[in-house]
C-alpha atoms as a PDB file:
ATOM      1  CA  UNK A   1      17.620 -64.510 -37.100  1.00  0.00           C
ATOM      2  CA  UNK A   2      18.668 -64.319 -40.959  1.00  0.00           C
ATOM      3  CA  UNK A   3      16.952 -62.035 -43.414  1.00  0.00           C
ATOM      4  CA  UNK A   4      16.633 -63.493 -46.118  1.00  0.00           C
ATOM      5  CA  UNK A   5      18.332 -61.694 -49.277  1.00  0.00           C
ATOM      6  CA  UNK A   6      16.867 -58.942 -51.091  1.00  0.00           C
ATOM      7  CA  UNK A   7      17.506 -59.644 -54.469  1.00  0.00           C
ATOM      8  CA  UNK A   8      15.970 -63.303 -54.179  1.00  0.00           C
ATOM      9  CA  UNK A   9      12.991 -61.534 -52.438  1.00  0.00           C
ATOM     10  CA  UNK A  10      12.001 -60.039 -55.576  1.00  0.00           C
ATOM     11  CA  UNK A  11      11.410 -63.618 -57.242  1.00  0.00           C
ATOM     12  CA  UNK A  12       9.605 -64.906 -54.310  1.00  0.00           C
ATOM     13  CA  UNK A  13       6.993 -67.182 -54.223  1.00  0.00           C
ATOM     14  CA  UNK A  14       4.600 -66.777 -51.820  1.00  0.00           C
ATOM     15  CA  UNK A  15       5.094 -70.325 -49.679  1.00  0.00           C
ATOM     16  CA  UNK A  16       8.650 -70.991 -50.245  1.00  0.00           C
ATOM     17  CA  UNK A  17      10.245 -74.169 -49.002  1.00  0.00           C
ATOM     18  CA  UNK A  18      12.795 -73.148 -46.346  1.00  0.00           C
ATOM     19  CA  UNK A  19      16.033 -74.361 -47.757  1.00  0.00           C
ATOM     20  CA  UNK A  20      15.556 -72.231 -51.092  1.00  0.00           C
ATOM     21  CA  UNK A  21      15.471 -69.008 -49.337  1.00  0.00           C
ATOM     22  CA  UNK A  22      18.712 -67.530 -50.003  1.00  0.00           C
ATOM     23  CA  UNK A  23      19.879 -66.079 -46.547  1.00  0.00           C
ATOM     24  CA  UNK A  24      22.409 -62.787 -45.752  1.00  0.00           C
ATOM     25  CA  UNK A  25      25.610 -63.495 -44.996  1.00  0.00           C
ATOM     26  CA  UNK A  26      25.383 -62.045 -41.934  1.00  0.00           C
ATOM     27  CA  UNK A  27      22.578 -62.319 -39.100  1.00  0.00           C
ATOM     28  CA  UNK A  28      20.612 -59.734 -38.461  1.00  0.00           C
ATOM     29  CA  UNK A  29      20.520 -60.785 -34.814  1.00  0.00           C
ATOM     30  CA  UNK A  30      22.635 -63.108 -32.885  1.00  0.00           C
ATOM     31  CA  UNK A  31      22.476 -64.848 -29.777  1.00  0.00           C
ATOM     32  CA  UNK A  32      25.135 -62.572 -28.979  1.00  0.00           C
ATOM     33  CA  UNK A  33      22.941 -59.806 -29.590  1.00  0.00           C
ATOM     34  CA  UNK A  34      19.981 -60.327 -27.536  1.00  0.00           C
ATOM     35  CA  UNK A  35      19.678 -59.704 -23.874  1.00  0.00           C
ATOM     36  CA  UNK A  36      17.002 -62.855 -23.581  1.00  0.00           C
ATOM     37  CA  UNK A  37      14.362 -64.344 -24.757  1.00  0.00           C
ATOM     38  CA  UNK A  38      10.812 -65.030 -23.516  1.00  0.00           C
ATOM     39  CA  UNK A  39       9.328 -68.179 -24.089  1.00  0.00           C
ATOM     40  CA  UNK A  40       5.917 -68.061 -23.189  1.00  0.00           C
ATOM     41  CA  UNK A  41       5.273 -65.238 -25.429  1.00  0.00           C
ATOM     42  CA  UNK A  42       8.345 -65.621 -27.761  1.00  0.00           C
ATOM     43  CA  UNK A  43       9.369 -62.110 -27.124  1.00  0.00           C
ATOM     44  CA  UNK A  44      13.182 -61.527 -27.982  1.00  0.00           C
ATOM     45  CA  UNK A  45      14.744 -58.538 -25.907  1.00  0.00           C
ATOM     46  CA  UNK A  46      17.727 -56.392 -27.119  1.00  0.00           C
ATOM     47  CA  UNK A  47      19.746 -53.398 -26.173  1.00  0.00           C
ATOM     48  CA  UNK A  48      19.100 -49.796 -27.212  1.00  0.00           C
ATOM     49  CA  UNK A  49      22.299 -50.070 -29.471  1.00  0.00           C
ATOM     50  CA  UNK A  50      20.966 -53.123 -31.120  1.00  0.00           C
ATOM     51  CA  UNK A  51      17.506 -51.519 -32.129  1.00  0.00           C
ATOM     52  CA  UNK A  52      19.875 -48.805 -33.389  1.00  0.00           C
ATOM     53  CA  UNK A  53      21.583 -51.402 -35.770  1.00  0.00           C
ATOM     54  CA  UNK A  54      18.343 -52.815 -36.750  1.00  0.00           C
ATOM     55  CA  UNK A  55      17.141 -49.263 -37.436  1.00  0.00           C
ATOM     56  CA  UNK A  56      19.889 -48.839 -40.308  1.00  0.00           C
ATOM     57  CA  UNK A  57      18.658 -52.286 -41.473  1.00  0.00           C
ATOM     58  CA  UNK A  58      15.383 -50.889 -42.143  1.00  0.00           C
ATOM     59  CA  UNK A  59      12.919 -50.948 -44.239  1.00  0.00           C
ATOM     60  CA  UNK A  60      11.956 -54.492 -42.804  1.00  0.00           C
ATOM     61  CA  UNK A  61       8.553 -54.326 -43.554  1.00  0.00           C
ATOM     62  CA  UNK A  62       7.669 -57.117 -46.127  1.00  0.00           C
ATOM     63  CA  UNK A  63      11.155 -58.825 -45.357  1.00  0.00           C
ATOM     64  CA  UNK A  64      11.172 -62.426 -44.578  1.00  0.00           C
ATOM     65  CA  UNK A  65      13.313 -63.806 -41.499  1.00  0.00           C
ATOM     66  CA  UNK A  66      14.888 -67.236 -41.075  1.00  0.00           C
ATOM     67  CA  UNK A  67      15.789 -68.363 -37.582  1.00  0.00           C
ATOM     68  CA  UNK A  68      18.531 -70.726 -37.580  1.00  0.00           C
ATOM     69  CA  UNK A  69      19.490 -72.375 -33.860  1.00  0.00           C
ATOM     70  CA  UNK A  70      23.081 -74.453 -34.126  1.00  0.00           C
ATOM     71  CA  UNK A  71      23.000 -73.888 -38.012  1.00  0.00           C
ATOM     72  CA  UNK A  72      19.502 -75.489 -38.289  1.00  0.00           C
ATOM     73  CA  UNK A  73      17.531 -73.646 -39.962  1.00  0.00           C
ATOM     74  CA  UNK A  74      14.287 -74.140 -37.958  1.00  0.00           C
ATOM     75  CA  UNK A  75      11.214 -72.015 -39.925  1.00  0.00           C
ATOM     76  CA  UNK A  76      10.501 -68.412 -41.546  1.00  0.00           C
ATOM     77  CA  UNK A  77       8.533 -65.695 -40.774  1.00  0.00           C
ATOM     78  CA  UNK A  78       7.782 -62.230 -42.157  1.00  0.00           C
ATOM     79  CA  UNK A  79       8.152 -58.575 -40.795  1.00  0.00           C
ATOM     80  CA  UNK A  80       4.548 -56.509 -41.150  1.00  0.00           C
ATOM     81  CA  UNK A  81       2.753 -54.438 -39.398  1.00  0.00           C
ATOM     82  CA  UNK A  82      -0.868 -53.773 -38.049  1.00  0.00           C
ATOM     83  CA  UNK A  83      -1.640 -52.088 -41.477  1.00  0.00           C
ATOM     84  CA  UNK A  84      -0.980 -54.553 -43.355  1.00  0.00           C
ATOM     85  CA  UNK A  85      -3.249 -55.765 -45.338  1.00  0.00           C
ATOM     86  CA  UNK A  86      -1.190 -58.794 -46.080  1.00  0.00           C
ATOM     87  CA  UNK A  87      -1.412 -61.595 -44.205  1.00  0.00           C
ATOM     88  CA  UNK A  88       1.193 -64.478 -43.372  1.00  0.00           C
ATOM     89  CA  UNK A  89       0.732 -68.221 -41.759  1.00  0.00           C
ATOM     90  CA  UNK A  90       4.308 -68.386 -41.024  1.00  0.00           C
ATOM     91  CA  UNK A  91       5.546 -66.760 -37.947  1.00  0.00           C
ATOM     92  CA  UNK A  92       5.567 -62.558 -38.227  1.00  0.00           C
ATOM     93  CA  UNK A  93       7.011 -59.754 -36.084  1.00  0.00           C
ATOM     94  CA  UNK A  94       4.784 -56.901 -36.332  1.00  0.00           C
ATOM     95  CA  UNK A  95       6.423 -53.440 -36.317  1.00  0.00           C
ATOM     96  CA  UNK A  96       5.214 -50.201 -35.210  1.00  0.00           C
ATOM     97  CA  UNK A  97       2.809 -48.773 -38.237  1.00  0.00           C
ATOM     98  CA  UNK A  98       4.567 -46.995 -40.626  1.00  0.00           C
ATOM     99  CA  UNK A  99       5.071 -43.237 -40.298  1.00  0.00           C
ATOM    100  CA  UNK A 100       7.092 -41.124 -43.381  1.00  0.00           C
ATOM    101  CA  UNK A 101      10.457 -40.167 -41.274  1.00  0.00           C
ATOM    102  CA  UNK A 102      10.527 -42.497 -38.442  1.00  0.00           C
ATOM    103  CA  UNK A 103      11.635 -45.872 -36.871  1.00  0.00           C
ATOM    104  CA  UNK A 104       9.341 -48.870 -37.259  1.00  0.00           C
ATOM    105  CA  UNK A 105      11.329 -50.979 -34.624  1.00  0.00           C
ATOM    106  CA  UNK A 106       9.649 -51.572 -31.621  1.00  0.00           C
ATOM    107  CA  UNK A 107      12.026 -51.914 -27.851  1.00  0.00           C
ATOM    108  CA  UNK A 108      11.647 -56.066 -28.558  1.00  0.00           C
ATOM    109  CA  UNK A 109      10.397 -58.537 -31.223  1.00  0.00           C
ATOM    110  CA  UNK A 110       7.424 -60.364 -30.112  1.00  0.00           C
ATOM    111  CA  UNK A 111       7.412 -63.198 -32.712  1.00  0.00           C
ATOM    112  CA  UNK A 112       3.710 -64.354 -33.560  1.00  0.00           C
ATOM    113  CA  UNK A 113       2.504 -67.296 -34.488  1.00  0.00           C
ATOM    114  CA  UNK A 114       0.738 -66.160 -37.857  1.00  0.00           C
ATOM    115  CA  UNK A 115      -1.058 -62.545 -38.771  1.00  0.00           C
ATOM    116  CA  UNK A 116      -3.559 -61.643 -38.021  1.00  0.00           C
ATOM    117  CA  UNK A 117      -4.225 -65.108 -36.645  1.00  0.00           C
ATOM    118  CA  UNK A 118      -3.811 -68.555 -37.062  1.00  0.00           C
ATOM    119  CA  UNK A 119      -5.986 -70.164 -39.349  1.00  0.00           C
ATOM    120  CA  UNK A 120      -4.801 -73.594 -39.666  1.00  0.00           C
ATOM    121  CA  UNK A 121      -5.765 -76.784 -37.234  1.00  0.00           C
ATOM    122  CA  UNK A 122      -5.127 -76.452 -33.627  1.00  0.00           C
ATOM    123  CA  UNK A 123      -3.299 -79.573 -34.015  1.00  0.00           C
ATOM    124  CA  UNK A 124      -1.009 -77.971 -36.038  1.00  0.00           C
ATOM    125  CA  UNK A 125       2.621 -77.921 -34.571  1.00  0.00           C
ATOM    126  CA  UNK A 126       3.919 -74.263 -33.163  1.00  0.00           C
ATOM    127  CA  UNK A 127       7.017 -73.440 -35.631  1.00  0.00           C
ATOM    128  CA  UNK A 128       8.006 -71.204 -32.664  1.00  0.00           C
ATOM    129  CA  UNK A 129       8.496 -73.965 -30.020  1.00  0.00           C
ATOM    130  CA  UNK A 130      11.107 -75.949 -31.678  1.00  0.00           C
ATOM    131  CA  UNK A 131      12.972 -77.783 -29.684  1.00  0.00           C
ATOM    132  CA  UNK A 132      16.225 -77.074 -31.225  1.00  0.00           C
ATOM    133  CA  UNK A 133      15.324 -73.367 -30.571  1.00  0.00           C
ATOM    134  CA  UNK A 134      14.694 -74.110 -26.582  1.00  0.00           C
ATOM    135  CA  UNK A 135      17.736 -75.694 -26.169  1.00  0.00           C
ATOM    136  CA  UNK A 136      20.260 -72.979 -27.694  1.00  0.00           C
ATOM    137  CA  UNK A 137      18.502 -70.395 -25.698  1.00  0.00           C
ATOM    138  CA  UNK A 138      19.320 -72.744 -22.522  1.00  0.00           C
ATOM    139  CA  UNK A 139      22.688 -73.094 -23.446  1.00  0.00           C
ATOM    140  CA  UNK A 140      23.190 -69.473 -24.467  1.00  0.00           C
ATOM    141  CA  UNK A 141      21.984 -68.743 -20.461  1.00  0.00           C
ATOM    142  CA  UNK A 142      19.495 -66.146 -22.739  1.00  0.00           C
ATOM    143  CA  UNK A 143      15.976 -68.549 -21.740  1.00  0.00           C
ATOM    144  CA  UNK A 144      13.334 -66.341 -19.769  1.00  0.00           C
ATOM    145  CA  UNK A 145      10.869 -69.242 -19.075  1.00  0.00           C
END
């Protein structure tokens, strides 16, 4: 999971195409960095130390993510909240509502398949069940099915 740059945030358009966004250099989490993930609800786990690098990242609210599985980049999402009045068809991790002076990472991302639903076709394809996704979590040994 990327986030995509600040700077070419500013200029964003609201429905980019996915190989414009102009990523960090670094990710903001790694396979490395995740304790496993949950498939059936596409929740992503993490240590205590991680959410306390992802706390220095913040604020994420508004960001946009890129996952990227084997240097495919696979879909983006968006960071919001339960507030928000904003709302995204791309995938979203909703943080804990905003409060002046404190944390807005939850213990896990739970990534979601829009906010605050899906309004597209139910024929639609899930950007979250890539296939290319499934199979570096199997490899990595991080796969909760």
């Amino acid at each position: 999971m990327y986030l995509v740059d600040l700077a070419s945030e500013s200029n964003a358009i609201p429905n980019p195409a996915l190989a414009d966004l102009v990523l960090e250099p670094e990710p903001l989490l790694s396979i490395a960095s995740i304790t496993g993930y949950e498939w059936k609800n596409h929740r992503m786990l993490f240590t205590p130390d991680v959410k306390a690098e992802l706390q220095a990242k913040e604020p994420l609210f508004r960001r946009r993510f890129v996952i990227v599985a084997n240097d495919d980049r696979i879909y983006w999402g968006m960071f919001l909240d339960a507030l928000a009045s904003q709302g995204c068809q791309n995938p979203v991790v909703l943080l804990v509502p905003r409060k002046p002076g404190t944390s807005s990472i939850p213990d896990a991302f739970v990534i979601d398949r829009a906010y605050p639903q899906y309004s597209g076709s139910s024929e639609d394809r899930d950007l979250r069940n890539d296939v290319r996704i499934l199979e570096a979590l199997e490899s990595s040994g991080k796969l909760i099915k």
